[in-house]
PDB file of N, CA and C in Angstrom:
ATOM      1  N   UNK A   1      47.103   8.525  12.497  1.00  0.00           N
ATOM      2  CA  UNK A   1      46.352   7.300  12.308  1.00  0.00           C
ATOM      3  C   UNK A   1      45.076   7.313  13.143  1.00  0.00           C
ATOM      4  N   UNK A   2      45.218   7.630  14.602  1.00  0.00           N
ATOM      5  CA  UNK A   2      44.044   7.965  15.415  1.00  0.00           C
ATOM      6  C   UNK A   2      42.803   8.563  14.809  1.00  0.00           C
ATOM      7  N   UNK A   3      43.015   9.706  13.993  1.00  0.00           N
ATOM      8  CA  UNK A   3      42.566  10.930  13.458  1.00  0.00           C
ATOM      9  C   UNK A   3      41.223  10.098  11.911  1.00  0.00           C
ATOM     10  N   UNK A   4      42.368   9.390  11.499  1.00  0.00           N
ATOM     11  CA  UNK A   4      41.697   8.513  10.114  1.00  0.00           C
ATOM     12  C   UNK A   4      41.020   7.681  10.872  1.00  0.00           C
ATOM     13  N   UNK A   5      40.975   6.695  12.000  1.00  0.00           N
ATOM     14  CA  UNK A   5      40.159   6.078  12.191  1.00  0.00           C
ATOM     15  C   UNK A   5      38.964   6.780  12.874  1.00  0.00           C
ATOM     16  N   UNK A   6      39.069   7.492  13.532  1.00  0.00           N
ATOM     17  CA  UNK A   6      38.151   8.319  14.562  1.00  0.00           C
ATOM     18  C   UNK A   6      37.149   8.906  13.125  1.00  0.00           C
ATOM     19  N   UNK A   7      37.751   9.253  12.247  1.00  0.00           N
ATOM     20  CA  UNK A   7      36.562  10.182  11.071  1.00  0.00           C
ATOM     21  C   UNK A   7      36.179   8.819  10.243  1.00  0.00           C
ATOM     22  N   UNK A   8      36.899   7.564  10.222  1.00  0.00           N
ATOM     23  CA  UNK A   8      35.921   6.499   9.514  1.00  0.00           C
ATOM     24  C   UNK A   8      35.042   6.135  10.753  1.00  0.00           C
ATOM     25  N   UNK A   9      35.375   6.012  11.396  1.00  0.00           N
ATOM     26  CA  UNK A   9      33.748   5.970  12.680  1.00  0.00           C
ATOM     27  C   UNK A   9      32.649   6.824  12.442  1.00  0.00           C
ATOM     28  N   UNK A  10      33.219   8.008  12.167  1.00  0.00           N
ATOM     29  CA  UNK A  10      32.174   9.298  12.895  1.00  0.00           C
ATOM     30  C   UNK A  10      31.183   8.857  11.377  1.00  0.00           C
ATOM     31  N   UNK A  11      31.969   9.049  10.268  1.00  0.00           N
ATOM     32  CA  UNK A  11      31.818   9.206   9.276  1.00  0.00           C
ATOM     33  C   UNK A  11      30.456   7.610   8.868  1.00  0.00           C
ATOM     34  N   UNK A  12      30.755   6.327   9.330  1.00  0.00           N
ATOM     35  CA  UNK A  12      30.226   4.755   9.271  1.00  0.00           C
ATOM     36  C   UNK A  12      28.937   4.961  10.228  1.00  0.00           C
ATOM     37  N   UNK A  13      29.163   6.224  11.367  1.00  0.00           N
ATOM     38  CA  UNK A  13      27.713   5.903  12.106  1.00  0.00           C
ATOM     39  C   UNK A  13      27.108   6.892  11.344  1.00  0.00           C
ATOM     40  N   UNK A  14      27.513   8.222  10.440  1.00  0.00           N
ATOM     41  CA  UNK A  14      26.608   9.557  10.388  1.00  0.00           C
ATOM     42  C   UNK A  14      26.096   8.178   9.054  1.00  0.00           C
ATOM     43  N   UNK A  15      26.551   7.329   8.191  1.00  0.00           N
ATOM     44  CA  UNK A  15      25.877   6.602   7.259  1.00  0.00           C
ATOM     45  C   UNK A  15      24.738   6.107   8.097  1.00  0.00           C
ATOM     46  N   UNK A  16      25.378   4.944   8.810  1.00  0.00           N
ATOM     47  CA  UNK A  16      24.168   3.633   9.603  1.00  0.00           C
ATOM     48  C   UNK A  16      22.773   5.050   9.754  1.00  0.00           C
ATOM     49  N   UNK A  17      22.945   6.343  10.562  1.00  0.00           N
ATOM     50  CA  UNK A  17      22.007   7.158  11.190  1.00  0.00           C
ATOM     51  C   UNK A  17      21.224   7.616   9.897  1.00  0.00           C
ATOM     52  N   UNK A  18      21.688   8.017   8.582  1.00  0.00           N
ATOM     53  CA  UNK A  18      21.143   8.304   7.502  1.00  0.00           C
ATOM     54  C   UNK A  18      20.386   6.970   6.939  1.00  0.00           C
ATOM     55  N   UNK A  19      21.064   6.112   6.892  1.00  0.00           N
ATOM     56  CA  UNK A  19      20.066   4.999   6.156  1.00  0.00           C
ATOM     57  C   UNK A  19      18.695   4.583   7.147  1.00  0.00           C
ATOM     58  N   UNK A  20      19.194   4.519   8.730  1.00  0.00           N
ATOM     59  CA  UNK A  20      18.013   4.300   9.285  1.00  0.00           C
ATOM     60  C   UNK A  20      16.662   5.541   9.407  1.00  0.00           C
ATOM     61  N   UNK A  21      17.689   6.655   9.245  1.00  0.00           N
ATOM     62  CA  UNK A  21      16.094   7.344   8.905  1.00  0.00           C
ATOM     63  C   UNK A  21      15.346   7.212   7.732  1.00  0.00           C
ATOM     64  N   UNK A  22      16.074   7.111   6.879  1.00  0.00           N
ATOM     65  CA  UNK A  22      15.216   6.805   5.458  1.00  0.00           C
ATOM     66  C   UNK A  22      14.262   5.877   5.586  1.00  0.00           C
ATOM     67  N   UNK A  23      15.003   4.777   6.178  1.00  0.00           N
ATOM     68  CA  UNK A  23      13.625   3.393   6.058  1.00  0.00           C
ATOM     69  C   UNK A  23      12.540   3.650   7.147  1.00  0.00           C
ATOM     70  N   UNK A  24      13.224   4.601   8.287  1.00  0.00           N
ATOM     71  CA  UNK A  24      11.660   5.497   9.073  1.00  0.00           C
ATOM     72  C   UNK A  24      11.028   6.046   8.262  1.00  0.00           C
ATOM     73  N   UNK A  25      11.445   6.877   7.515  1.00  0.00           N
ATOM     74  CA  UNK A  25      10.719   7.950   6.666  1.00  0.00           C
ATOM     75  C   UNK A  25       9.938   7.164   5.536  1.00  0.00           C
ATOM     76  N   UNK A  26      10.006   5.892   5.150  1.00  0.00           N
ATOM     77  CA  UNK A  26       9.282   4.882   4.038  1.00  0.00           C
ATOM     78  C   UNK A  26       8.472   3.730   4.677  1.00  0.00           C
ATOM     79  N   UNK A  27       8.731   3.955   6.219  1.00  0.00           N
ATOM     80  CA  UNK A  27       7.801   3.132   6.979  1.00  0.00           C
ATOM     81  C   UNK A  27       6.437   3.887   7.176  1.00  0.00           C
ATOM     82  N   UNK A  28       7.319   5.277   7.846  1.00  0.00           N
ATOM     83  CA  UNK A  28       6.320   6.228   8.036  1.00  0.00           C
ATOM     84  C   UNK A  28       5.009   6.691   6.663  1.00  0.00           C
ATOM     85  N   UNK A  29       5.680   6.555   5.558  1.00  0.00           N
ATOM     86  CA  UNK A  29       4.775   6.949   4.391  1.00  0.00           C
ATOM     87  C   UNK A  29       3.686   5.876   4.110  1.00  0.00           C
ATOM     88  N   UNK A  30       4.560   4.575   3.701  1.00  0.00           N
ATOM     89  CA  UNK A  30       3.820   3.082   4.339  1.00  0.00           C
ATOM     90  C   UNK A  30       2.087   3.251   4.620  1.00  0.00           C
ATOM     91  N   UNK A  31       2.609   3.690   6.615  1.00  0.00           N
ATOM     92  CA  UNK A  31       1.835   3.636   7.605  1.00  0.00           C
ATOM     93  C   UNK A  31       0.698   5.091   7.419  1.00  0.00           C
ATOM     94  N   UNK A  32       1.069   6.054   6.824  1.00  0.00           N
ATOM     95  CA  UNK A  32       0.151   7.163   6.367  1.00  0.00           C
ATOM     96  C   UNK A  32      -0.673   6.530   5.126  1.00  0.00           C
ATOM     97  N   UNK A  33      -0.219   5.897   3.997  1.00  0.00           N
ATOM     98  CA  UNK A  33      -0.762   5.693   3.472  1.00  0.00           C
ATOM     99  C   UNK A  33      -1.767   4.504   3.543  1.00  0.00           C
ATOM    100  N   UNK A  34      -1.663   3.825   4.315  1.00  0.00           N
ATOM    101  CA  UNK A  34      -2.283   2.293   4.548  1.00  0.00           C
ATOM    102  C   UNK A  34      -3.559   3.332   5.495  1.00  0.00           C
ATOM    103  N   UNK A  35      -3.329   4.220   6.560  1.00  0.00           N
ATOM    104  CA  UNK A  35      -4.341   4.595   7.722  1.00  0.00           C
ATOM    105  C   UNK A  35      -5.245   5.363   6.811  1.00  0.00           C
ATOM    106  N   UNK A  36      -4.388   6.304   5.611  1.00  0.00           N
ATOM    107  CA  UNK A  36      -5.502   6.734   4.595  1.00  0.00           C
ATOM    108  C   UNK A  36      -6.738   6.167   3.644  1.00  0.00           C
ATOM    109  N   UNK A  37      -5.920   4.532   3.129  1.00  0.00           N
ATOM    110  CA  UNK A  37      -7.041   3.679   2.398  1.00  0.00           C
ATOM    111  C   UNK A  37      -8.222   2.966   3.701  1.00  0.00           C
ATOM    112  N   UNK A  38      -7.750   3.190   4.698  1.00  0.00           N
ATOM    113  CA  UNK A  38      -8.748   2.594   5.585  1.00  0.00           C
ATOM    114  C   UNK A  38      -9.602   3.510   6.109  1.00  0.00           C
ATOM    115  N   UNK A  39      -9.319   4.900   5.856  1.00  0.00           N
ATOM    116  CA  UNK A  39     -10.125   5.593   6.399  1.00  0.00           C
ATOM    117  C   UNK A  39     -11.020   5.892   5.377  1.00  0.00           C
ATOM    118  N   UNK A  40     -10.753   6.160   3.888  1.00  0.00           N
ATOM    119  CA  UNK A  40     -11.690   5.669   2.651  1.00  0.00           C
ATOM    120  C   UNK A  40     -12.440   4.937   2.839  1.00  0.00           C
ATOM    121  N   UNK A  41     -12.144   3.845   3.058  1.00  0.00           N
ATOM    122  CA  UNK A  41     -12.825   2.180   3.368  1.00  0.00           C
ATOM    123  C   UNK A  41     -13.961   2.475   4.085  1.00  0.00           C
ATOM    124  N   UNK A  42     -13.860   3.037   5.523  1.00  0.00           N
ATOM    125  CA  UNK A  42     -14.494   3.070   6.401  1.00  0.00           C
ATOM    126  C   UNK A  42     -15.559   4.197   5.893  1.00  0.00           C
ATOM    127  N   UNK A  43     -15.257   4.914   5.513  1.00  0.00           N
ATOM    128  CA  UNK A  43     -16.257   6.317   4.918  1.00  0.00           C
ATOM    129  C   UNK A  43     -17.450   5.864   3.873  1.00  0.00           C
ATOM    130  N   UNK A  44     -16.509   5.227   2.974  1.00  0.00           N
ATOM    131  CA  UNK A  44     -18.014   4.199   2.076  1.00  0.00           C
ATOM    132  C   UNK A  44     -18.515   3.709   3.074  1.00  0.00           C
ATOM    133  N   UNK A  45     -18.124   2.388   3.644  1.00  0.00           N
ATOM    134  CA  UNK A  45     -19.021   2.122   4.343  1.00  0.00           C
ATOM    135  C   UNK A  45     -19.881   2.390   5.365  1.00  0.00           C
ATOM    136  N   UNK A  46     -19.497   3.806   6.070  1.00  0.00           N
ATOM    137  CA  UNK A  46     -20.169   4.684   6.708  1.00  0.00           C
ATOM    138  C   UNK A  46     -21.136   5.473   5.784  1.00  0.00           C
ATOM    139  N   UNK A  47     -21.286   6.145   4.820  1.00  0.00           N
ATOM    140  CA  UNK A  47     -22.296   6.437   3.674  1.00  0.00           C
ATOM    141  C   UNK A  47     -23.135   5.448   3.566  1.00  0.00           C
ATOM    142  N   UNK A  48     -22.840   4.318   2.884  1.00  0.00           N
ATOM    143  CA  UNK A  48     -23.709   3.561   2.453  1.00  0.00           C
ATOM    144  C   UNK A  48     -24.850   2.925   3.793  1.00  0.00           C
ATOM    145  N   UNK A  49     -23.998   2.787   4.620  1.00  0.00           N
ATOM    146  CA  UNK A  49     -25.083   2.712   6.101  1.00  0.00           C
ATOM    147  C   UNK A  49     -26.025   3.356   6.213  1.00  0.00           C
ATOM    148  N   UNK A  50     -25.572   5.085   6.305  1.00  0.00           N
ATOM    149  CA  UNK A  50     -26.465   6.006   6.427  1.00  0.00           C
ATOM    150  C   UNK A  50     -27.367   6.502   4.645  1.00  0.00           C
ATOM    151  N   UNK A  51     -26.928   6.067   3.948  1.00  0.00           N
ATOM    152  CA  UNK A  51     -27.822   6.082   2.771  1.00  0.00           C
ATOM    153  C   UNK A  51     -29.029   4.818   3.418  1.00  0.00           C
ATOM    154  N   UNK A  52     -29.011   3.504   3.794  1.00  0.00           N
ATOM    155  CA  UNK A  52     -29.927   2.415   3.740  1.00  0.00           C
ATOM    156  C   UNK A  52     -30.869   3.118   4.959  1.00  0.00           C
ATOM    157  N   UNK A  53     -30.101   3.637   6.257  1.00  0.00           N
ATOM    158  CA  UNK A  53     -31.034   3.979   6.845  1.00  0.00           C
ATOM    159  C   UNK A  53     -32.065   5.494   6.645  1.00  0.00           C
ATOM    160  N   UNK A  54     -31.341   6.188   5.622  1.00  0.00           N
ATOM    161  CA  UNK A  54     -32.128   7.169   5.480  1.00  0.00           C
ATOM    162  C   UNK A  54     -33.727   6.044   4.446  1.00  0.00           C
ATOM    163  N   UNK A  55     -33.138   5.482   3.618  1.00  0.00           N
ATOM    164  CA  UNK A  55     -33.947   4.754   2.905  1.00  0.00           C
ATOM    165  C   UNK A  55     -35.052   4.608   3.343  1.00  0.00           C
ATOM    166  N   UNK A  56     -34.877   3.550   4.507  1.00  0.00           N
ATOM    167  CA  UNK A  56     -35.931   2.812   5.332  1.00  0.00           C
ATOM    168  C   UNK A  56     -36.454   3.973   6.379  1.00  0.00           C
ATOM    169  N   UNK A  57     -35.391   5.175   6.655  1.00  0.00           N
ATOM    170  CA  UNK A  57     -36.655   5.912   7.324  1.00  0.00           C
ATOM    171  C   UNK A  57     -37.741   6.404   6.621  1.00  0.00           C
ATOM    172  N   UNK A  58     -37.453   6.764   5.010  1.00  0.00           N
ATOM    173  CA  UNK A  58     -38.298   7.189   4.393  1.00  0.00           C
ATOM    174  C   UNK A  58     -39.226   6.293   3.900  1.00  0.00           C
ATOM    175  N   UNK A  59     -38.872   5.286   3.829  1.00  0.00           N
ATOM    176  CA  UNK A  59     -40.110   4.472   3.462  1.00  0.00           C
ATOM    177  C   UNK A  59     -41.193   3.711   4.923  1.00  0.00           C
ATOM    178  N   UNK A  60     -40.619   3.965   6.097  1.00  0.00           N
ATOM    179  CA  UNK A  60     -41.526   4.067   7.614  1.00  0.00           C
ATOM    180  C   UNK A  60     -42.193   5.228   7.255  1.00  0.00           C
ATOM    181  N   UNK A  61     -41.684   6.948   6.728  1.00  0.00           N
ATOM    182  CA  UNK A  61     -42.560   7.713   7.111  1.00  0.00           C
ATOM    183  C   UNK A  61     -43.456   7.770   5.918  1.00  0.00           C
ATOM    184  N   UNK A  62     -43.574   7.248   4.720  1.00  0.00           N
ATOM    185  CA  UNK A  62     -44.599   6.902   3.750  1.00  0.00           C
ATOM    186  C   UNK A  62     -45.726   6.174   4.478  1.00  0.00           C
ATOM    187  N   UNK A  63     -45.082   5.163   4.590  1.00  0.00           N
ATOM    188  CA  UNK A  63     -46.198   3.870   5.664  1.00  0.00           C
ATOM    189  C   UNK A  63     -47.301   4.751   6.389  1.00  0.00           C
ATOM    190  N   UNK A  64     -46.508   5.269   7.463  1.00  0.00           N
ATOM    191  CA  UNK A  64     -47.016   5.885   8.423  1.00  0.00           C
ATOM    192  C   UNK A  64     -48.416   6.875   7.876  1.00  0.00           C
ATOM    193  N   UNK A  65     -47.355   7.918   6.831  1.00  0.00           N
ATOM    194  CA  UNK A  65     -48.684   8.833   6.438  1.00  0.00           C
ATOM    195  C   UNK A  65     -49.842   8.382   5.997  1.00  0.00           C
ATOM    196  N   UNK A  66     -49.914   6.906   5.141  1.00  0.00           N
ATOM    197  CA  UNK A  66     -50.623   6.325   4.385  1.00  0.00           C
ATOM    198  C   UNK A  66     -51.480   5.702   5.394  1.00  0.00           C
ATOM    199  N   UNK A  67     -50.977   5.126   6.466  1.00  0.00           N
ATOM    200  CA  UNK A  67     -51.931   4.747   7.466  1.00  0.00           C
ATOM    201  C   UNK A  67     -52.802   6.227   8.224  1.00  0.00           C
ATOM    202  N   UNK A  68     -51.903   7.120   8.362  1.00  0.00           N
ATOM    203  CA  UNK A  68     -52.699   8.050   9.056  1.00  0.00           C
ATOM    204  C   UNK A  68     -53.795   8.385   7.735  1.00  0.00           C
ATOM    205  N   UNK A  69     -53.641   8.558   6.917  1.00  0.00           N
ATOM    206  CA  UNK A  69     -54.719   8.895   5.737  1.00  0.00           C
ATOM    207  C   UNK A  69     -55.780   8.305   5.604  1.00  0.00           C
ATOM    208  N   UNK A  70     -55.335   6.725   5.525  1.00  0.00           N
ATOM    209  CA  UNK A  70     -56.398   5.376   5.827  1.00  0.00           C
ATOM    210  C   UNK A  70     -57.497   6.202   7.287  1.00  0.00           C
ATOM    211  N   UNK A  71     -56.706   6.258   7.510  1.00  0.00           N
ATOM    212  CA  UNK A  71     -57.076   6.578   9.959  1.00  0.00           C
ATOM    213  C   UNK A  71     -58.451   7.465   9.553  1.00  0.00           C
ATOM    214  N   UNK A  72     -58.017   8.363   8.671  1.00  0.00           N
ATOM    215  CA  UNK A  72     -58.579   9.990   8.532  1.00  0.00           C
ATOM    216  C   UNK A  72     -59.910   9.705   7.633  1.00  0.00           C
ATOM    217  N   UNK A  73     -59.825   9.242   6.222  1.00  0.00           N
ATOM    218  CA  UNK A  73     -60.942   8.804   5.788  1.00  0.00           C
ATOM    219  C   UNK A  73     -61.745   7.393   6.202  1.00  0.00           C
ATOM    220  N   UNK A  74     -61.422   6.732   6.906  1.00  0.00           N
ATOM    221  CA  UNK A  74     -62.247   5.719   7.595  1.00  0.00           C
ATOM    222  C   UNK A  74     -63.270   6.567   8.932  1.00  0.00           C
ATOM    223  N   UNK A  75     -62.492   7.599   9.416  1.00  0.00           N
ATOM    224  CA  UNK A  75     -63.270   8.301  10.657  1.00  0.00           C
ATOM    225  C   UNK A  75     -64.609   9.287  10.095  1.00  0.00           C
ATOM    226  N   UNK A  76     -64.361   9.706   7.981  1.00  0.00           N
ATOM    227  CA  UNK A  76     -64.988  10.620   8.116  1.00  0.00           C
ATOM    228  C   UNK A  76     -66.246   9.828   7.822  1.00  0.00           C
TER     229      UNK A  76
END
């Protein structure tokens, strides 16, 4: 009798230890997948930043040349 209860123990925790890893292992996927759409997230909006500022640098160094040009034929 000892023997039957001792292996429904062993047997009730090796379950409880299997089910709780599973719901680690679906937390864990969860949490990979959620840190993945945010790191997407963050990447557009890191592009699109550096797209506006490439923008506006290029349209400062238009300015600029156009004034130095102005500069150049006003001196000659």
């Amino acid at each position: 009798m000892r023997k039957f209860v001792l292996a429904a123990a062993v047997a009730g925790a090796a379950l409880s230890l299997a089910a709780c890893s599973e719901g680690t292992t679906d937390t864990a996927a969860e949490a990979t997948d959620s840190a993945m759409a945010d790191a997407e997230t963050n990447m557009d909006a890191a592009t699109d930043a550096a797209a506006e500022v490439a923008t506006d640098a290029a349209a400062t160094a238009t300015d600029a040349a156009a004034a130095a040009t102005d500069a150049v034929e006003a001196a000659s």
